[in-house]
C-alpha atoms as a PDB file:
ATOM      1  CA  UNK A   1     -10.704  -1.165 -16.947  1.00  0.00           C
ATOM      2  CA  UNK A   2     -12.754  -3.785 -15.054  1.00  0.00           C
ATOM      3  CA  UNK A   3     -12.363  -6.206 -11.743  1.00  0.00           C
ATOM      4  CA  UNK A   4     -10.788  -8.837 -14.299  1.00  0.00           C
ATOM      5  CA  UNK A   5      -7.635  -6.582 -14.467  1.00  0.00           C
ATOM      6  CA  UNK A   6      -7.072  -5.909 -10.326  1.00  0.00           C
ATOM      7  CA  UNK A   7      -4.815  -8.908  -8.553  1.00  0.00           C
ATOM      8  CA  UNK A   8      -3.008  -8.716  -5.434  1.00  0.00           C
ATOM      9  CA  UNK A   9       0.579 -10.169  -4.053  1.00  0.00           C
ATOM     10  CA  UNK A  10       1.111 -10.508  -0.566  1.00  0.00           C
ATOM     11  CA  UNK A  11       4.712 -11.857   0.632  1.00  0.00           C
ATOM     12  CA  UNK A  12       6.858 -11.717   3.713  1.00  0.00           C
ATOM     13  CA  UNK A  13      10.381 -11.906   3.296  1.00  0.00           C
ATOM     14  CA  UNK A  14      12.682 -14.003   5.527  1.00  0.00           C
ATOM     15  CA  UNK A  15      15.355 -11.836   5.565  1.00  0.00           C
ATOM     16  CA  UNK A  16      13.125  -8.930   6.632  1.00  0.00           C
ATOM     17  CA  UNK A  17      10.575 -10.975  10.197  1.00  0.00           C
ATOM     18  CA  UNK A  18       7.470  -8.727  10.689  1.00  0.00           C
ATOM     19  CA  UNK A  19       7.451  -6.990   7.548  1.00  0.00           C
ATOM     20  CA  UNK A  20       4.590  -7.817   5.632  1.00  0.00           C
ATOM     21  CA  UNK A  21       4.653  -7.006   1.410  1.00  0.00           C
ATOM     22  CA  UNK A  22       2.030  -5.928  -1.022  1.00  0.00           C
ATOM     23  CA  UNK A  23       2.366  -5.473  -4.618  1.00  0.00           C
ATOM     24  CA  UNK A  24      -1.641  -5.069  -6.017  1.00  0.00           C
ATOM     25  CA  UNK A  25      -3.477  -3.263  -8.670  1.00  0.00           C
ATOM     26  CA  UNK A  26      -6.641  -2.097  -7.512  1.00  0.00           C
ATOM     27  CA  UNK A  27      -9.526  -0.672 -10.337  1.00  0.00           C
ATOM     28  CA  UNK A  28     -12.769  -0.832  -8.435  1.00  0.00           C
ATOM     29  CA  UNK A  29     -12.189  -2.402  -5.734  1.00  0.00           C
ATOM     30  CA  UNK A  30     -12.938  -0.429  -2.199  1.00  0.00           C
ATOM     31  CA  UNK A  31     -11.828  -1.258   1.221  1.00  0.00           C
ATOM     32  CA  UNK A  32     -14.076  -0.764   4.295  1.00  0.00           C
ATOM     33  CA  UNK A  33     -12.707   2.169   6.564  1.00  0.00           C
ATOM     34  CA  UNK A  34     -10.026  -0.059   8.705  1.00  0.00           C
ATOM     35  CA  UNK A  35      -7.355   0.814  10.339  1.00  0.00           C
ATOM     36  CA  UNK A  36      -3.481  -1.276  10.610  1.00  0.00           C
ATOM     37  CA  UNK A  37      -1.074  -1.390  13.018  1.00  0.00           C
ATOM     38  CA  UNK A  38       2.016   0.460  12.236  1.00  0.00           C
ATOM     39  CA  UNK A  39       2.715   2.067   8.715  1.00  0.00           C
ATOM     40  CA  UNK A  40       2.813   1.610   4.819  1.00  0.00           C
ATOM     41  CA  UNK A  41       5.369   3.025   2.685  1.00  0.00           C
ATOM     42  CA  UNK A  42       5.445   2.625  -1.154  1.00  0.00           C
ATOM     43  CA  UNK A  43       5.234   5.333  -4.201  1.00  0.00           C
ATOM     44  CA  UNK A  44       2.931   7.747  -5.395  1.00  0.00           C
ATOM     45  CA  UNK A  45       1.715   8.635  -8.211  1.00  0.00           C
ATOM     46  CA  UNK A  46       4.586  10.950  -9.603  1.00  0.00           C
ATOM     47  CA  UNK A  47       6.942   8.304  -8.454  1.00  0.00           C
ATOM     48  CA  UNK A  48       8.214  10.238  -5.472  1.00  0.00           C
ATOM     49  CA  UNK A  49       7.813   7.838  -1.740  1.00  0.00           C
ATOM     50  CA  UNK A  50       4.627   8.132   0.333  1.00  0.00           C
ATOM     51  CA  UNK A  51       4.893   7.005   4.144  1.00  0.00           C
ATOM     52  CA  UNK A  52       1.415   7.075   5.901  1.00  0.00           C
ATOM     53  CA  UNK A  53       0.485   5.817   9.776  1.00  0.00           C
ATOM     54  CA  UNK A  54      -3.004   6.034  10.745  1.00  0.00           C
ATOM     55  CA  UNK A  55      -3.424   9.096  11.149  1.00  0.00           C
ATOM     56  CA  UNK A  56      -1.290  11.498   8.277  1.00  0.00           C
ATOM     57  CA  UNK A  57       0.395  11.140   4.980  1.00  0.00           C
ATOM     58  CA  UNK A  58       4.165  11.760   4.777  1.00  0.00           C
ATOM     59  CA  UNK A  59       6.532  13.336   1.760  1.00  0.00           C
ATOM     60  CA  UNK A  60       5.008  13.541  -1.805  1.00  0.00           C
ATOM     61  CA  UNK A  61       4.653  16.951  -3.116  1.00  0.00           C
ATOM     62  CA  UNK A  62       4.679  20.260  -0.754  1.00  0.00           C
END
């Protein structure tokens, strides 16, 4: 796989004000350490949910 296969979708949806989407596929692309306010949620890689804040990771996999 190379950089020519990553792309990124960011959305908002009306229906939902403050809530900011992302739908990407990263390969090899890195991100700076950073930090966001609030928290992500989305799947992991078995499929089951994955909630993290800033500072921990949530669910997946005792």
């Amino acid at each position: 796989m190379n950089a020519a296969e990553e792309w990124a979708r960011h959305w908002q949806y009306p229906g939902l004000p403050g809530l900011d989407l992302l739908r990407a596929r990263y390969v090899s692309h890195s991100f700076a350490r950073h930090s966001h306010e609030g928290q992500e949620r989305g799947p992991g890689p078995y499929g089951e949910e994955r909630a993290r804040t800033y500072k921990n990771v949530e669910g997946g996999p005792p």
